[in-house]
PDB file of N, CA and C in Angstrom:
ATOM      1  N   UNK A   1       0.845  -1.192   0.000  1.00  0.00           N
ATOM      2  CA  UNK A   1       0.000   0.000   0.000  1.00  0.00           C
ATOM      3  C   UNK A   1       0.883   1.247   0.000  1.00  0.00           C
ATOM      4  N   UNK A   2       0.455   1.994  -0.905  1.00  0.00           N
ATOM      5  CA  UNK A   2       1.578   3.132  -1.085  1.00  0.00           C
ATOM      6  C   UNK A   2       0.996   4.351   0.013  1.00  0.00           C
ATOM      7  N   UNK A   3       1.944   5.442   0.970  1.00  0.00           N
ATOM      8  CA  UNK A   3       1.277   6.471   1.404  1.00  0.00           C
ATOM      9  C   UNK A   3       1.710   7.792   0.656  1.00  0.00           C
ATOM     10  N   UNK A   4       1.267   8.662   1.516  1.00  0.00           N
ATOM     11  CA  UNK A   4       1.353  10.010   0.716  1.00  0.00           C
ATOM     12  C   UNK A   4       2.609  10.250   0.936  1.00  0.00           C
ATOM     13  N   UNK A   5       4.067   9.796   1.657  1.00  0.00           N
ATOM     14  CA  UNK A   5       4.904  10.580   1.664  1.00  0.00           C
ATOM     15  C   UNK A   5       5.688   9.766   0.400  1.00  0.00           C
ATOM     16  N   UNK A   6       5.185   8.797  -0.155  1.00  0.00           N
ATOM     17  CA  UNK A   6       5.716   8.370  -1.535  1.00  0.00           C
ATOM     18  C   UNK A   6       5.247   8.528  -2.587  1.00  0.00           C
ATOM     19  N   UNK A   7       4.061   9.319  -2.695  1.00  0.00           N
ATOM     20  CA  UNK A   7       3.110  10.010  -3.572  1.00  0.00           C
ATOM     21  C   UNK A   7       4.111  11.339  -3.992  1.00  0.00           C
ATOM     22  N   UNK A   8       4.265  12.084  -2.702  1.00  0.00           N
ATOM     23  CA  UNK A   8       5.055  13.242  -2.162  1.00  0.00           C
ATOM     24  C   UNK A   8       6.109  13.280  -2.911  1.00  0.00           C
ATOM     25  N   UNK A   9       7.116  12.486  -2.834  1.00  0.00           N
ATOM     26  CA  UNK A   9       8.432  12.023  -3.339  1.00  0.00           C
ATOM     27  C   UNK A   9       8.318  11.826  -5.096  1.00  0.00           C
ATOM     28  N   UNK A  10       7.410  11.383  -5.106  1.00  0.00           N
ATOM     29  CA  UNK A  10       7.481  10.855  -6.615  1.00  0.00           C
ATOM     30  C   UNK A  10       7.021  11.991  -7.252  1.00  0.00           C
ATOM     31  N   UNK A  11       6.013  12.973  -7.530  1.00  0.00           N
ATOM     32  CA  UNK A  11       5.978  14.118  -7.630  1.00  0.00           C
ATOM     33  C   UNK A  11       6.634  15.260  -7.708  1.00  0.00           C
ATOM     34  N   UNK A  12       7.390  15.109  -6.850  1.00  0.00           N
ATOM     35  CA  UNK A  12       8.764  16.125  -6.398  1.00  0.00           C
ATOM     36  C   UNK A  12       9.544  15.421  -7.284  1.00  0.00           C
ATOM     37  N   UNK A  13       9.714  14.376  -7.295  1.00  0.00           N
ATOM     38  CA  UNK A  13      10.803  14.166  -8.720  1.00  0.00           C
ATOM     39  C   UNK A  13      10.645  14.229  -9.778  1.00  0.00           C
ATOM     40  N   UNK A  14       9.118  14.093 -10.252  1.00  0.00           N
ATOM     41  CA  UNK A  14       8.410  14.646 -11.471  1.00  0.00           C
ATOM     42  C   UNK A  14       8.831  16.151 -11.865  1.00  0.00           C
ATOM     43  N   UNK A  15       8.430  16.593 -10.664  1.00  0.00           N
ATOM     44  CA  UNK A  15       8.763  18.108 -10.948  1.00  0.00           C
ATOM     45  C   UNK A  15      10.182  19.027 -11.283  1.00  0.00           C
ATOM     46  N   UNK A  16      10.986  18.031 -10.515  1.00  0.00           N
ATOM     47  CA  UNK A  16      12.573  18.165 -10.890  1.00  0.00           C
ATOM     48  C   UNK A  16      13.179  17.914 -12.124  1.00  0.00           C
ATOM     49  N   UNK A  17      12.527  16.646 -12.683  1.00  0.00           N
ATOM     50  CA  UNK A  17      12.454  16.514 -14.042  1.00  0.00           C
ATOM     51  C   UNK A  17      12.098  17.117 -15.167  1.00  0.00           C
ATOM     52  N   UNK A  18      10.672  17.820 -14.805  1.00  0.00           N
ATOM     53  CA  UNK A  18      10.135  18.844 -15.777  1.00  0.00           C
ATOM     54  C   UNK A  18      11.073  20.156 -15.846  1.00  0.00           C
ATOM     55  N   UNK A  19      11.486  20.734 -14.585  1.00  0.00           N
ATOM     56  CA  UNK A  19      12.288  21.846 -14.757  1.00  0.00           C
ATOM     57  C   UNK A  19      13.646  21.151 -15.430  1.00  0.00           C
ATOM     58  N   UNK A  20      14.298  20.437 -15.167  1.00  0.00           N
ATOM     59  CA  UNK A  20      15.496  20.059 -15.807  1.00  0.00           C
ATOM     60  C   UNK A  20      15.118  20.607 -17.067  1.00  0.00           C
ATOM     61  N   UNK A  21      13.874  20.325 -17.885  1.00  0.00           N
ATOM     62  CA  UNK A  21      13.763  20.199 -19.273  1.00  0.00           C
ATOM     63  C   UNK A  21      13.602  21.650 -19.485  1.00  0.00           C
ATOM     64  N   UNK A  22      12.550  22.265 -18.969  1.00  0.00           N
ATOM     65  CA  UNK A  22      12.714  23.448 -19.088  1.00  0.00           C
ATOM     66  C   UNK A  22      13.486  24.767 -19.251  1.00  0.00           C
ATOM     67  N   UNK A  23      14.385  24.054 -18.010  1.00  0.00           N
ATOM     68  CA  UNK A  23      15.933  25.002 -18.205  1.00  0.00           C
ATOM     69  C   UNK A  23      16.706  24.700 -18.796  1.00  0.00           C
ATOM     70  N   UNK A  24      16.785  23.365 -19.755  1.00  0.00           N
ATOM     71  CA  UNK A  24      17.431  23.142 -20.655  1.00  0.00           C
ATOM     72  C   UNK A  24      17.040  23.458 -21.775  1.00  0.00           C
ATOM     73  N   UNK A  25      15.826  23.901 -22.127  1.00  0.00           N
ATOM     74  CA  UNK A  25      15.046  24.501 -23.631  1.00  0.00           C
ATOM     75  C   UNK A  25      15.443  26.113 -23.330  1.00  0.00           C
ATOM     76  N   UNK A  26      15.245  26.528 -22.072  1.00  0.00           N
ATOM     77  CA  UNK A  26      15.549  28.015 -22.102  1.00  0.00           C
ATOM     78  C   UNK A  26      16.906  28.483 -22.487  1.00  0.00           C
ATOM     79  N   UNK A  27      17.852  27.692 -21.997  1.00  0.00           N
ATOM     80  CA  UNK A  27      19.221  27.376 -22.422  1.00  0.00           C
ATOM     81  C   UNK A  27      19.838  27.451 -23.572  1.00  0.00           C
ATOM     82  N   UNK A  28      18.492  26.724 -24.715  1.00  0.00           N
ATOM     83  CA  UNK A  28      19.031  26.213 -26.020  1.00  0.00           C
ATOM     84  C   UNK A  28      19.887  25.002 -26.097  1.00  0.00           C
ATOM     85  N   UNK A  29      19.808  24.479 -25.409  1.00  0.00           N
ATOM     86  CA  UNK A  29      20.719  23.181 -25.072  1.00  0.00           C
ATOM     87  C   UNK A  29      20.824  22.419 -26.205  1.00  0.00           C
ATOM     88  N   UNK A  30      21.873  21.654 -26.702  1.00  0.00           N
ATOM     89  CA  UNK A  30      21.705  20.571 -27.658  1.00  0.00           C
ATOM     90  C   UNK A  30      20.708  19.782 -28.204  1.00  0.00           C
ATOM     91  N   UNK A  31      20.543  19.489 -28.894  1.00  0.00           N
ATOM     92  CA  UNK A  31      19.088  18.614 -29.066  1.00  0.00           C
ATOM     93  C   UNK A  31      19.315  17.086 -28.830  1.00  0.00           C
ATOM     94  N   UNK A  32      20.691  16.636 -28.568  1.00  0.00           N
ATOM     95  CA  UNK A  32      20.361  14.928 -27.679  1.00  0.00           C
ATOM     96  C   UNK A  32      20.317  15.684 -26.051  1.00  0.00           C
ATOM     97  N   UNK A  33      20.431  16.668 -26.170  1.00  0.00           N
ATOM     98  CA  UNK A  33      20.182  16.794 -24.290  1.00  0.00           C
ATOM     99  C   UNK A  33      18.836  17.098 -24.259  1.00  0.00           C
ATOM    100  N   UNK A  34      18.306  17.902 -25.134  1.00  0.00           N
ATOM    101  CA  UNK A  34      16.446  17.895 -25.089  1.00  0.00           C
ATOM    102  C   UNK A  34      15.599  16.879 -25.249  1.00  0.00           C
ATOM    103  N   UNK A  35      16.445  15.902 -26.157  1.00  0.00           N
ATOM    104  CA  UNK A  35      15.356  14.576 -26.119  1.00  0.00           C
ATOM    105  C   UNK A  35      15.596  13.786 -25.182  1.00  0.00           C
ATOM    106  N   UNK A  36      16.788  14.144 -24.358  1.00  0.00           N
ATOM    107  CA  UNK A  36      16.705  12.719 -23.200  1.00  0.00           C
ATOM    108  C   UNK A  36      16.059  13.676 -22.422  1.00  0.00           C
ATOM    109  N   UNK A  37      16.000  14.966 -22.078  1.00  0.00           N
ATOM    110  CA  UNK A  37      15.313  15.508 -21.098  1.00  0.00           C
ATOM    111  C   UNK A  37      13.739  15.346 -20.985  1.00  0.00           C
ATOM    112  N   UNK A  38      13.518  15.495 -22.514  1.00  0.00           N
ATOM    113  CA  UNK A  38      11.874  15.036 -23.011  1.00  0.00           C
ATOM    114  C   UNK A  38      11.890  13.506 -22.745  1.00  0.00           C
ATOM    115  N   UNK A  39      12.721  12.434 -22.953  1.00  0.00           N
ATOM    116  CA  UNK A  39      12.033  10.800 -23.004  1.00  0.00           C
ATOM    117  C   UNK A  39      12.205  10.854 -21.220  1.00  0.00           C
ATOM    118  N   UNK A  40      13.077  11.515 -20.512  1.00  0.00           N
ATOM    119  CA  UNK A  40      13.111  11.272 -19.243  1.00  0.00           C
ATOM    120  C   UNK A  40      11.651  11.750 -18.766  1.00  0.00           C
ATOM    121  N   UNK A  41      11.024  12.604 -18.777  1.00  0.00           N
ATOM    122  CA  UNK A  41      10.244  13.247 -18.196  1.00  0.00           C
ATOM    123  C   UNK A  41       9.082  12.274 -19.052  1.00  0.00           C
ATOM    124  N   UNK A  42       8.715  12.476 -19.756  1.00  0.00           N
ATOM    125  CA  UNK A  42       7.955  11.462 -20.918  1.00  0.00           C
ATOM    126  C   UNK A  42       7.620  10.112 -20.240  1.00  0.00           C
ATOM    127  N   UNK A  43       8.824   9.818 -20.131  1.00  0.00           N
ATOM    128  CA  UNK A  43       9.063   7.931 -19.453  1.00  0.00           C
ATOM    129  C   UNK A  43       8.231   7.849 -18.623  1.00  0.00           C
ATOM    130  N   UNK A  44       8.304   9.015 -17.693  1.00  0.00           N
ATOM    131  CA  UNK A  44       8.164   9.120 -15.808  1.00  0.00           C
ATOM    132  C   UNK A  44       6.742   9.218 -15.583  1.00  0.00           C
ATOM    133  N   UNK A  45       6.148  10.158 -16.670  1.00  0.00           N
ATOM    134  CA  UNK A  45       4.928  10.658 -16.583  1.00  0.00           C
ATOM    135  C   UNK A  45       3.956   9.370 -17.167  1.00  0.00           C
ATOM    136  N   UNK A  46       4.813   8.835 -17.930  1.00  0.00           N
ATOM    137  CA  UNK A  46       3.869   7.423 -18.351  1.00  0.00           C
ATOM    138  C   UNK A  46       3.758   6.252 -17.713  1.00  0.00           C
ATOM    139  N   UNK A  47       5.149   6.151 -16.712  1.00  0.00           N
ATOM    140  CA  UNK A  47       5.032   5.302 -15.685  1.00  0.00           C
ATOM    141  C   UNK A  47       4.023   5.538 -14.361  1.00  0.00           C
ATOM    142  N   UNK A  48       3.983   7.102 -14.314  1.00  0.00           N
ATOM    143  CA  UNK A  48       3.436   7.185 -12.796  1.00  0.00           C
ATOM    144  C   UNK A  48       1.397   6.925 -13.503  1.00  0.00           C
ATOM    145  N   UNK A  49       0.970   6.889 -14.739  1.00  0.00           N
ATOM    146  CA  UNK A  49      -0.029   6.699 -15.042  1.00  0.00           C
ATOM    147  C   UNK A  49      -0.317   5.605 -14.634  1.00  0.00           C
ATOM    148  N   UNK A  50       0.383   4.758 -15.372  1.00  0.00           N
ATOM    149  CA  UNK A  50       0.304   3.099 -15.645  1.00  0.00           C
ATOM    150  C   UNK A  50       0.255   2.778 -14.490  1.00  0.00           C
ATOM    151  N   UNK A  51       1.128   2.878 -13.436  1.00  0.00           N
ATOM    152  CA  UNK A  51       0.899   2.516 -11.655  1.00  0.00           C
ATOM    153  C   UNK A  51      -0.557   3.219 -11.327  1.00  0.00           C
ATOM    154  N   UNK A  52      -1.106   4.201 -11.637  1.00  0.00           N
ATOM    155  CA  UNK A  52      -2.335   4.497 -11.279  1.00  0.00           C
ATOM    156  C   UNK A  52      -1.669   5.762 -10.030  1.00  0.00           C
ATOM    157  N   UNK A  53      -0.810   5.942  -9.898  1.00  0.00           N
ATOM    158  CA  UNK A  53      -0.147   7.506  -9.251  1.00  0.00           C
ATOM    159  C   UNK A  53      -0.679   8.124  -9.103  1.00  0.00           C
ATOM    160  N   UNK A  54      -1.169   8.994 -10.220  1.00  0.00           N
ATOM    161  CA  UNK A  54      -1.891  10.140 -10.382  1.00  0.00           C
ATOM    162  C   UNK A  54      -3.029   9.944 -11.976  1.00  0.00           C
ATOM    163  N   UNK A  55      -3.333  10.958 -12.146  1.00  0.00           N
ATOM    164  CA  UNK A  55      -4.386  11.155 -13.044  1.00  0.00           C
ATOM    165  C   UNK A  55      -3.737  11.628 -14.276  1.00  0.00           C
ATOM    166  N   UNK A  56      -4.369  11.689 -15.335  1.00  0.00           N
ATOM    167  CA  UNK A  56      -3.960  12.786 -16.305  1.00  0.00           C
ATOM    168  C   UNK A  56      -4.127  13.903 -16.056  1.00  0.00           C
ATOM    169  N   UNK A  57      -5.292  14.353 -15.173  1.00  0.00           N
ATOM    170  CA  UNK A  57      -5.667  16.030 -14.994  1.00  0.00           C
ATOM    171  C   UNK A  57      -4.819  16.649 -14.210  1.00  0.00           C
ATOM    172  N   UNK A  58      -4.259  15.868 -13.305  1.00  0.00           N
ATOM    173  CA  UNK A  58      -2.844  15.922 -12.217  1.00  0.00           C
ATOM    174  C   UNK A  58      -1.810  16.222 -13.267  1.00  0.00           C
ATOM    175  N   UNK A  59      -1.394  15.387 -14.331  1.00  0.00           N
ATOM    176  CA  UNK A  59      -0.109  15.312 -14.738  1.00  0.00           C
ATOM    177  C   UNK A  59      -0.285  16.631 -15.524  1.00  0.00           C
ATOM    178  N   UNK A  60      -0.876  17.625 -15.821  1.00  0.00           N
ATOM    179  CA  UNK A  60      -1.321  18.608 -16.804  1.00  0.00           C
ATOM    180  C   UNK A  60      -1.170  19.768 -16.084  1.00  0.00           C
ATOM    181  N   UNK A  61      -2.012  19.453 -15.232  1.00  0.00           N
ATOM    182  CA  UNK A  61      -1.618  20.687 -14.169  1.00  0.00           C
ATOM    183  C   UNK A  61      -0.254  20.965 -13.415  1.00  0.00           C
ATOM    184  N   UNK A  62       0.413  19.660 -12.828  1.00  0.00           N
ATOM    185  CA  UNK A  62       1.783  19.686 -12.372  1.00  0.00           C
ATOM    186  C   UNK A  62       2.469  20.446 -13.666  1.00  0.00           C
ATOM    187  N   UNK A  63       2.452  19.980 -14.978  1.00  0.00           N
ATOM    188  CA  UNK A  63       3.143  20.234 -15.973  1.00  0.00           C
ATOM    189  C   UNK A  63       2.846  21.842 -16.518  1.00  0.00           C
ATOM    190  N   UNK A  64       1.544  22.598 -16.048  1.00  0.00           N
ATOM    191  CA  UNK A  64       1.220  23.896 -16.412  1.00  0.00           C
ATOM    192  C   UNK A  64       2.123  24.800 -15.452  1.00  0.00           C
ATOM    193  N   UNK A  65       2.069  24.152 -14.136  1.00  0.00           N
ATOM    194  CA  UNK A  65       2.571  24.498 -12.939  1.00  0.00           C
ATOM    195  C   UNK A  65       4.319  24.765 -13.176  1.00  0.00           C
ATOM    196  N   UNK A  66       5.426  24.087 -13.520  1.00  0.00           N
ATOM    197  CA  UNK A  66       6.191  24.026 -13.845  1.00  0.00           C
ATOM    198  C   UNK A  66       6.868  24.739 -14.766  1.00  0.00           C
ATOM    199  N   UNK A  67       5.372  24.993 -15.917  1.00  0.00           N
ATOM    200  CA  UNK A  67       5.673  25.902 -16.782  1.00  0.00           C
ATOM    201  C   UNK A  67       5.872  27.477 -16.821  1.00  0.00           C
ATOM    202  N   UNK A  68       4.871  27.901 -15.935  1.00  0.00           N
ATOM    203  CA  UNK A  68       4.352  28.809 -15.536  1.00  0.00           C
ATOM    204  C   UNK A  68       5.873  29.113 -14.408  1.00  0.00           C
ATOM    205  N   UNK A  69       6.558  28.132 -13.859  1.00  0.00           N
ATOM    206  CA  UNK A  69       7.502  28.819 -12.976  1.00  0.00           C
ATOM    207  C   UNK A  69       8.874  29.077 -14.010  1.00  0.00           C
ATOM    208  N   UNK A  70       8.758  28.175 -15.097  1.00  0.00           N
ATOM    209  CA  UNK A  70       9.851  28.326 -15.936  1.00  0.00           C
ATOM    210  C   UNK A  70      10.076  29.711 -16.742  1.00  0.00           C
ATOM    211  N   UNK A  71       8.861  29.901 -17.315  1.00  0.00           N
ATOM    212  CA  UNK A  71       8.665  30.597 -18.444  1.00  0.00           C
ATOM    213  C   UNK A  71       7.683  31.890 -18.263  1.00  0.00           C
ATOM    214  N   UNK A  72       7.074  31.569 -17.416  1.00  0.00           N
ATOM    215  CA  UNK A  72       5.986  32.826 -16.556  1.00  0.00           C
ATOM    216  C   UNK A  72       4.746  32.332 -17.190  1.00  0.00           C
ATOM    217  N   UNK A  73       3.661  33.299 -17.208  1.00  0.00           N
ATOM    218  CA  UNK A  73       2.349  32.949 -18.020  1.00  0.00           C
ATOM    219  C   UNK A  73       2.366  32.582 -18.880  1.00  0.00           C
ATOM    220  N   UNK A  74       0.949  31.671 -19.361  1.00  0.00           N
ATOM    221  CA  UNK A  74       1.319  31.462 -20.939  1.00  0.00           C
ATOM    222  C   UNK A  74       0.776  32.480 -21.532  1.00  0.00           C
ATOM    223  N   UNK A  75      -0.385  33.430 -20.672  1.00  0.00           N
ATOM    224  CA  UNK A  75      -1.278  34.751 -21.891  1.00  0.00           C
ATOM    225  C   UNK A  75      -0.970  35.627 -20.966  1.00  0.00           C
ATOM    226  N   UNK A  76      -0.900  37.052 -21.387  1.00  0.00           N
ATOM    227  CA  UNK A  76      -1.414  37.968 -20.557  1.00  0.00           C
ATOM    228  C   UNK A  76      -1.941  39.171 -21.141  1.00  0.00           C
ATOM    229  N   UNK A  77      -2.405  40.408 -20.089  1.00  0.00           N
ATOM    230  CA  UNK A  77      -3.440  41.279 -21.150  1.00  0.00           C
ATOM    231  C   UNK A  77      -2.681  41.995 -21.858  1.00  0.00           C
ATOM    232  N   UNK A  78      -3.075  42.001 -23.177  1.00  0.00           N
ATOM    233  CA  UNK A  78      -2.799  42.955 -23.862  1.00  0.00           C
ATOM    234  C   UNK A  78      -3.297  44.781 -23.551  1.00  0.00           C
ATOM    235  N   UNK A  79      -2.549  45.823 -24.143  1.00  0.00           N
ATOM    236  CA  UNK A  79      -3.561  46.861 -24.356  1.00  0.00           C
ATOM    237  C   UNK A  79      -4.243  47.048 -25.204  1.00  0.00           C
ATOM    238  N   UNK A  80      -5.431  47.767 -25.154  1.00  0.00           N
ATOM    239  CA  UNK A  80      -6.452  47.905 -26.170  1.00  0.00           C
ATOM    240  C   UNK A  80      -5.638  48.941 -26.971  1.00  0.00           C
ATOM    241  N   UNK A  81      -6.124  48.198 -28.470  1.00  0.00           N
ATOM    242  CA  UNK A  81      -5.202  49.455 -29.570  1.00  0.00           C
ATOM    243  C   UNK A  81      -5.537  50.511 -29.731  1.00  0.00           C
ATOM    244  N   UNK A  82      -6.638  50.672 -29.017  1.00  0.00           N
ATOM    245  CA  UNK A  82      -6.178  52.639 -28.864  1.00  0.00           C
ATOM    246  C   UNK A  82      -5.500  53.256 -27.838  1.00  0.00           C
ATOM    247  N   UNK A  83      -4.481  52.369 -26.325  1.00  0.00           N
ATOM    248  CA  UNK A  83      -3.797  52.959 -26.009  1.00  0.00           C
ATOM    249  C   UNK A  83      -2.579  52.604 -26.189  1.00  0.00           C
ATOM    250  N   UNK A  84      -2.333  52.072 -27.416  1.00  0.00           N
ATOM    251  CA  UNK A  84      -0.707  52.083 -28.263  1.00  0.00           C
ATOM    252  C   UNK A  84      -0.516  53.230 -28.489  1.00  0.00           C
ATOM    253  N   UNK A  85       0.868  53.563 -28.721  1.00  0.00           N
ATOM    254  CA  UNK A  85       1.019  54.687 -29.835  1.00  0.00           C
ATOM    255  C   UNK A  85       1.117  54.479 -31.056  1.00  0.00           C
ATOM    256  N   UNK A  86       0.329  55.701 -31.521  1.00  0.00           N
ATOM    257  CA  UNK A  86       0.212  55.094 -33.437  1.00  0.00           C
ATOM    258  C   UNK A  86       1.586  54.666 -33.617  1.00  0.00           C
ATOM    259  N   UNK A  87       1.030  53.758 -34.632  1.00  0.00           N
ATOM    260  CA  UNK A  87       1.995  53.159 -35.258  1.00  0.00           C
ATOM    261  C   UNK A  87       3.152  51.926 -34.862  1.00  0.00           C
ATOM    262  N   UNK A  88       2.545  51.493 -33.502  1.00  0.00           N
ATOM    263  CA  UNK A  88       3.603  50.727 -32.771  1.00  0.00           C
ATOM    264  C   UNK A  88       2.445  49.142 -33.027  1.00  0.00           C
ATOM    265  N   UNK A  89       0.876  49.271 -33.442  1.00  0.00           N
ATOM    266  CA  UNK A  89       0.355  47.934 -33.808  1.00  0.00           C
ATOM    267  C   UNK A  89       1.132  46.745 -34.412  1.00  0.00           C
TER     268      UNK A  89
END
């Protein structure tokens, strides 16, 4: 029977994983270091399914979550084009 402080753990390494990748795309890193960073994280996220871990709606959100600390928002407000200055549309 699994408890939450191995739920805990496994998560937290999920998440260590996702940033690895992240800061390695922000980087520009090589592209065999992006695909092992992608099959690592990839692997993990398909294993912790298959055990029944977590959910998909979990793994989406951890993964928005991650993103959002990497990269900041994914939208934010624009100004309305009439308080541009001409010509900057």
């Amino acid at each position: 029977m699994q408890t939450s402080t191995d739920r805990g753990a496994v998560l937290t390494e999920l998440r260590q994983l996702l940033r690895d990748l992240f800061v390695a795309t922000e980087k520009g890193c090589a592209q065999p270091r992006l695909a092992r960073a992608h099959g690592y994280a990839d692997g993990y996220m398909k294993g912790l399914l298959q055990a029944g871990l977590v959910t998909q709606k979990e793994l989406l959100a951890i993964v928005a979550e991650e993103r959002v600390r990497a990269f900041g928002p994914a939208t934010r407000t624009l100004p309305k084009l009439d308080e541009l200055p001409r010509g900057s549309a």
